[in-house]
Every structure is written in structure tokens, then in C-alpha cells.
PDB file of N, CA and C in Angstrom:
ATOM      1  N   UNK A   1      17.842  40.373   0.147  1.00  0.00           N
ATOM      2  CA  UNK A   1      17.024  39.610  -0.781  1.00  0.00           C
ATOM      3  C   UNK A   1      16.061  38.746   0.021  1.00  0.00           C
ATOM      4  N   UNK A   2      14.631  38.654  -0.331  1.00  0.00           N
ATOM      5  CA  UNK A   2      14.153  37.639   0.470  1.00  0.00           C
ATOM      6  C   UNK A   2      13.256  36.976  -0.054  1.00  0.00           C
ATOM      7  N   UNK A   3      13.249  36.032   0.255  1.00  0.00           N
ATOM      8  CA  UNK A   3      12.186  34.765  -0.428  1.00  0.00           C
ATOM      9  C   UNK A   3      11.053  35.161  -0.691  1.00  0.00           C
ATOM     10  N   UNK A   4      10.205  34.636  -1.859  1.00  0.00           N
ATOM     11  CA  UNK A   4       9.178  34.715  -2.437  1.00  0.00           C
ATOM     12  C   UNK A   4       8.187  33.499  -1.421  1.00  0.00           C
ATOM     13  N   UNK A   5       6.868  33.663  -1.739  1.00  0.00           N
ATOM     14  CA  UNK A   5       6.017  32.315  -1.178  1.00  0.00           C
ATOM     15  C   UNK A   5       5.844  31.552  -2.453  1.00  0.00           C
ATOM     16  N   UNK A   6       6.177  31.660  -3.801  1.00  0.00           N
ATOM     17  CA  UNK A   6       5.529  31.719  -4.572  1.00  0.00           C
ATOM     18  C   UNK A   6       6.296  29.638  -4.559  1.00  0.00           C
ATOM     19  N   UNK A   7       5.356  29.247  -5.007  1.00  0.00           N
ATOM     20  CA  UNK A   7       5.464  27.452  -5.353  1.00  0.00           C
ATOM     21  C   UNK A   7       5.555  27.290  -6.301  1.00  0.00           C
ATOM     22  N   UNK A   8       6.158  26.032  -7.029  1.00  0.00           N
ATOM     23  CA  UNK A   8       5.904  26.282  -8.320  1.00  0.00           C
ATOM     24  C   UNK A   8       5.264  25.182  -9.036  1.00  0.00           C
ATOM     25  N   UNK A   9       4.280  24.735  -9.773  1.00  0.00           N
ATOM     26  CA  UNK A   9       3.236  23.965 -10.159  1.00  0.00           C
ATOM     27  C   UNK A   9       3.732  21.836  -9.665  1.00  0.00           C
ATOM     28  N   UNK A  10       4.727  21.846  -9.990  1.00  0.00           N
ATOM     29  CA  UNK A  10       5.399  20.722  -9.737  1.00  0.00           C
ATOM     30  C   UNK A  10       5.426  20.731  -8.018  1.00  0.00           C
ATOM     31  N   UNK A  11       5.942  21.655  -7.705  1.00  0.00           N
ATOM     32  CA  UNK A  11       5.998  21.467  -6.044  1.00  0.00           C
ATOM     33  C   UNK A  11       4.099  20.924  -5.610  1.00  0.00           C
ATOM     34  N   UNK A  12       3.550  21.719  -6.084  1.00  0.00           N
ATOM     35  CA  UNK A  12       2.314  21.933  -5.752  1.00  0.00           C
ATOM     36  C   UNK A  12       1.713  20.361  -5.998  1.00  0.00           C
ATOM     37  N   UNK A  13       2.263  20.015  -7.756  1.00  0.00           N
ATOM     38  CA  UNK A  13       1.098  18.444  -7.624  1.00  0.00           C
ATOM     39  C   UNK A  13       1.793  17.774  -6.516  1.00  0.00           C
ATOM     40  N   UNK A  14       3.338  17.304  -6.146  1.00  0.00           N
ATOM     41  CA  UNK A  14       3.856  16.566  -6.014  1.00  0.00           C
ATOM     42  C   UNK A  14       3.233  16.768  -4.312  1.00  0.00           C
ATOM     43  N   UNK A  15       2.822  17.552  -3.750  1.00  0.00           N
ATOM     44  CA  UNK A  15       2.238  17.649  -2.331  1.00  0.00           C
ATOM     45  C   UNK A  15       1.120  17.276  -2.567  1.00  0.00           C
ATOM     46  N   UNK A  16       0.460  17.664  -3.631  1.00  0.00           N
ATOM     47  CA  UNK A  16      -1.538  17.230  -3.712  1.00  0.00           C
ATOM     48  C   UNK A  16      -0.937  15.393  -4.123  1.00  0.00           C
ATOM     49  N   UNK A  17      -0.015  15.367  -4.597  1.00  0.00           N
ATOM     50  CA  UNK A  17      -0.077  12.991  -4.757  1.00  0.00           C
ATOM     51  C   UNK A  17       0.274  12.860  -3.460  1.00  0.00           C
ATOM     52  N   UNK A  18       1.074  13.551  -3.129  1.00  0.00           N
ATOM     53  CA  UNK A  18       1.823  12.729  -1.000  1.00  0.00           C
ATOM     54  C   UNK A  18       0.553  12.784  -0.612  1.00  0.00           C
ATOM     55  N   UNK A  19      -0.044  13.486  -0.800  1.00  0.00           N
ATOM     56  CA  UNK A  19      -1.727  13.977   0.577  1.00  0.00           C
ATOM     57  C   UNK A  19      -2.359  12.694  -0.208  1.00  0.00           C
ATOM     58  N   UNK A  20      -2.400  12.575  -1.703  1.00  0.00           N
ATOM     59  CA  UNK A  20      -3.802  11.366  -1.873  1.00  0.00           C
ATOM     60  C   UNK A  20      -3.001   9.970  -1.788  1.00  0.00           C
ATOM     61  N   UNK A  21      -1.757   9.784  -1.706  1.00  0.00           N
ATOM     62  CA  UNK A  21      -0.998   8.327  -1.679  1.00  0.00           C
ATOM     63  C   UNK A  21      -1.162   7.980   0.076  1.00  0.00           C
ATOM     64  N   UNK A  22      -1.403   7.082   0.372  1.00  0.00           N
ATOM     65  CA  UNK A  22      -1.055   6.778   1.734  1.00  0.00           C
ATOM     66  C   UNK A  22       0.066   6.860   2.531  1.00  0.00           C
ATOM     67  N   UNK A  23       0.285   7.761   3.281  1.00  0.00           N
ATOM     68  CA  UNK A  23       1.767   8.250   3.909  1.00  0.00           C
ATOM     69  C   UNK A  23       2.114   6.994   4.818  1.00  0.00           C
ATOM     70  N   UNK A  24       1.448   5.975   5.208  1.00  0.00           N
ATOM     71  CA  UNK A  24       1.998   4.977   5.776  1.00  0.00           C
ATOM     72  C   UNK A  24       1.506   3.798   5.415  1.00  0.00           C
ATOM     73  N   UNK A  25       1.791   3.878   4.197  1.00  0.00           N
ATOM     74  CA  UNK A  25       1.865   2.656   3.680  1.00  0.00           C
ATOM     75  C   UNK A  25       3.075   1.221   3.838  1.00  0.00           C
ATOM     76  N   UNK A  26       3.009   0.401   3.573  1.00  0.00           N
ATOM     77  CA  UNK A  26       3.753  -0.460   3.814  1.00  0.00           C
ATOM     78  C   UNK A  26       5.124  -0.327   3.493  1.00  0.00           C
ATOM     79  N   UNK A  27       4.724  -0.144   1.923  1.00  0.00           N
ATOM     80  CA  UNK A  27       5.698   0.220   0.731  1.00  0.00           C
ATOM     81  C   UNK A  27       6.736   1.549   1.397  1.00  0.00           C
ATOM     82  N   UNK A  28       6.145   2.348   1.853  1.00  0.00           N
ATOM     83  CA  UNK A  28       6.758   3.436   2.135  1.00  0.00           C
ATOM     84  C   UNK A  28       7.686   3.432   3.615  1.00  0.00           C
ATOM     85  N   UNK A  29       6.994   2.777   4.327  1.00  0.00           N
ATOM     86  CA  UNK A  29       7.767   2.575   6.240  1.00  0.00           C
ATOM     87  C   UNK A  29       8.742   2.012   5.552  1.00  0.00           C
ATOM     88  N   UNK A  30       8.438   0.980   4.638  1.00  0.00           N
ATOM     89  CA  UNK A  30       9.728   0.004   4.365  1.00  0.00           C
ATOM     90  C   UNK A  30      11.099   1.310   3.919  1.00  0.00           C
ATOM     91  N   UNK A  31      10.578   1.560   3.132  1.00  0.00           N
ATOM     92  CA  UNK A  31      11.933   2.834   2.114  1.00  0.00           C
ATOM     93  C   UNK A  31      12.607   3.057   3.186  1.00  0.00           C
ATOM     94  N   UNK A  32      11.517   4.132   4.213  1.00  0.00           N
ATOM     95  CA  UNK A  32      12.218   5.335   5.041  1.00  0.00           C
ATOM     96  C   UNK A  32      12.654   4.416   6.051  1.00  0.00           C
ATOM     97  N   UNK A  33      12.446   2.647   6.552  1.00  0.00           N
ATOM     98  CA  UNK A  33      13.441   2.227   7.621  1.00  0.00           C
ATOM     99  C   UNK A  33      14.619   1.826   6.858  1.00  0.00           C
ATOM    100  N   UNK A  34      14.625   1.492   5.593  1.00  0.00           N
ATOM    101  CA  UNK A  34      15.425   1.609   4.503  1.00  0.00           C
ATOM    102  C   UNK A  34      16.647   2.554   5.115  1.00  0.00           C
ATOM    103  N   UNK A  35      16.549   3.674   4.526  1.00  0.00           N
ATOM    104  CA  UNK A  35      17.060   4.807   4.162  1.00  0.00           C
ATOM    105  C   UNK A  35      17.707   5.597   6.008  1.00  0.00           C
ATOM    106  N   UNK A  36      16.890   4.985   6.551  1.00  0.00           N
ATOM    107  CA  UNK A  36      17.255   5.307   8.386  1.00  0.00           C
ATOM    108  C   UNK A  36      18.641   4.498   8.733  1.00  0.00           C
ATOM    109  N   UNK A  37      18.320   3.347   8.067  1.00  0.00           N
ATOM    110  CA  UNK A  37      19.381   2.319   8.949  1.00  0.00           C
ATOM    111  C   UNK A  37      20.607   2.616   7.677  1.00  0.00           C
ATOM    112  N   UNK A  38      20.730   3.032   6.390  1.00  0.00           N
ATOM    113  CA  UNK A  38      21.540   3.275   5.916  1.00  0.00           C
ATOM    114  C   UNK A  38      22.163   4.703   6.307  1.00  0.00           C
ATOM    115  N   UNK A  39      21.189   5.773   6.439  1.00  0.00           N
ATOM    116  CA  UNK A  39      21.688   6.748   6.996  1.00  0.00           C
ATOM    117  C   UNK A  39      22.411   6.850   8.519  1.00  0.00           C
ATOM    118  N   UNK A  40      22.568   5.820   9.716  1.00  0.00           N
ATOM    119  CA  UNK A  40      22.916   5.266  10.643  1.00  0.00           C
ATOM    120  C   UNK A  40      23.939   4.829  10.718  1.00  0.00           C
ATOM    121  N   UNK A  41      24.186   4.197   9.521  1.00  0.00           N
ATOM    122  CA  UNK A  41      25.735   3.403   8.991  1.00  0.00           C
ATOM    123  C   UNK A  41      26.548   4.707   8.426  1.00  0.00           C
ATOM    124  N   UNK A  42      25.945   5.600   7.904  1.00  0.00           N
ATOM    125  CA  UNK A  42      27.310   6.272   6.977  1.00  0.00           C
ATOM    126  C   UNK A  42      27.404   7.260   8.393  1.00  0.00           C
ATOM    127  N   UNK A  43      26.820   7.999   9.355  1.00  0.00           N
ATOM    128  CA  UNK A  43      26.843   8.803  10.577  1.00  0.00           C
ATOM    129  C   UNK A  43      27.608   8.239  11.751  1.00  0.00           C
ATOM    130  N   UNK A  44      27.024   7.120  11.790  1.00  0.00           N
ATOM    131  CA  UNK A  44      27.890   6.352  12.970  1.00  0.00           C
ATOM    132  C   UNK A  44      29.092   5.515  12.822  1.00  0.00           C
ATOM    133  N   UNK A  45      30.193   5.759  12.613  1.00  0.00           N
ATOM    134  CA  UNK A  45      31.063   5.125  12.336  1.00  0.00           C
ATOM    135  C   UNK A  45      31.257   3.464  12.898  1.00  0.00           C
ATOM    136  N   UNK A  46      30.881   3.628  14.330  1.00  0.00           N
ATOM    137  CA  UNK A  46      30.677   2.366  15.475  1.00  0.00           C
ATOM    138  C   UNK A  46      29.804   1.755  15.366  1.00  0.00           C
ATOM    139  N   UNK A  47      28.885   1.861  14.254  1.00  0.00           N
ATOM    140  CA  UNK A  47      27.787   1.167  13.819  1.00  0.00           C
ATOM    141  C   UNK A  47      27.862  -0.494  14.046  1.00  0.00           C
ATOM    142  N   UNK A  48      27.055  -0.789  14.873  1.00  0.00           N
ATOM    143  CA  UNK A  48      27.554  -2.087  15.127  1.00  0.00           C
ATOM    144  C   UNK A  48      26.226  -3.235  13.883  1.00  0.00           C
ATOM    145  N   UNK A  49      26.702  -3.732  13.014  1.00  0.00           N
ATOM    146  CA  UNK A  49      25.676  -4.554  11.989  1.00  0.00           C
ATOM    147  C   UNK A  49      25.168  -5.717  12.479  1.00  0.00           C
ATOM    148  N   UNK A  50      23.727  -6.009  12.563  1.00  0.00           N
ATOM    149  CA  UNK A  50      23.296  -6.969  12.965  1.00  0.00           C
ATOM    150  C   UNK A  50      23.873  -8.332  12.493  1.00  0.00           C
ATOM    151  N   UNK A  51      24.501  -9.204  13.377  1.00  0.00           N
ATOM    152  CA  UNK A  51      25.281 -10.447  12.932  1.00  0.00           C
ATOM    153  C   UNK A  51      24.471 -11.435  12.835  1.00  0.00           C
ATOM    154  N   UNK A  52      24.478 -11.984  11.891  1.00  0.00           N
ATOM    155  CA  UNK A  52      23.734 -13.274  11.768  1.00  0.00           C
ATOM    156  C   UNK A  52      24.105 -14.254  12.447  1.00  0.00           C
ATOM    157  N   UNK A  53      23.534 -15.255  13.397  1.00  0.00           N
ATOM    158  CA  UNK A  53      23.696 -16.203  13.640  1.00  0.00           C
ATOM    159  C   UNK A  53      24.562 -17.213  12.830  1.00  0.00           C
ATOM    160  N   UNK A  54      24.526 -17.237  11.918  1.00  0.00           N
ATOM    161  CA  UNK A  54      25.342 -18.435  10.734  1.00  0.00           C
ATOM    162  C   UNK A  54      26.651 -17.952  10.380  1.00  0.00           C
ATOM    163  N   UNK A  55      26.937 -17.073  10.386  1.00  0.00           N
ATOM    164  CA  UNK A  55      27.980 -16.220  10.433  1.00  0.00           C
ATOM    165  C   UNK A  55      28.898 -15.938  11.580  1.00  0.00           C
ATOM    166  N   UNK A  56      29.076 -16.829  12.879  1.00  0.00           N
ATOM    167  CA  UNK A  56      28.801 -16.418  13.937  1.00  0.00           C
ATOM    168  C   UNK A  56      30.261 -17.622  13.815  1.00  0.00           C
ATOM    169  N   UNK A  57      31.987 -17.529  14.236  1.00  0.00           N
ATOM    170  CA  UNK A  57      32.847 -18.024  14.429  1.00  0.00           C
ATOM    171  C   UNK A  57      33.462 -17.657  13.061  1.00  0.00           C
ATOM    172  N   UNK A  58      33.436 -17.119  12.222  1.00  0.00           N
ATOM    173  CA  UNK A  58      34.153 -17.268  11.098  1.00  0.00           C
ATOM    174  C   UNK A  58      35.094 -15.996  11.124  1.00  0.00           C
TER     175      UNK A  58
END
């Protein structure tokens, strides 16, 4: 069996809005460092979490 090329209208707008939205936008670095440092935590078990200072003897 082998794959078609064929796209299907939804795939298609949803690539023509990524191309006209700004791919590095503010809004967006933010998500994907978002979504990095959460994806970091569930992979790395030894994940060490940035400690806050104030938090720091308890």
C-alpha cells in the first residue's frame, strides 16, 4: 500500500496561516519554550527544577 501526495484542504489552509502568521513571534517562542521545558521534565527523570532563591532552606 502506499501513500497518496494528496493534502487535504484543512492541511493546506492551516500551512497557507503558519506561512502568513509570524513564525517567531513572541507569542509563539514563548509556547514552544513552554512546551520544551515541559517536555524535558516528563523525559528526564533527573530533571533538576530551577530553585528559587526564597525557597532556599525549607
Amino acid at each position: 500500500m502506499s501513500k497518496s501526495n494528496h493534502t487535504s484542504e484543512i492541511t493546506q489552509f492551516l500551512k497557507q496561516l503558519d506561512e502568513e502568521i509570524k513564525p517567531d513571534s513572541k507569542s509563539r517562542q514563548a509556547e514552544k519554550d513552554k512546551y520544551a521545558q515541559i517536555n524535558e521534565k516528563r523525559d528526564n527523570p533527573e530533571y533538576d527544577e530551577k530553585k528559587s532563591k526564597l525557597w532556599e532552606g525549607f
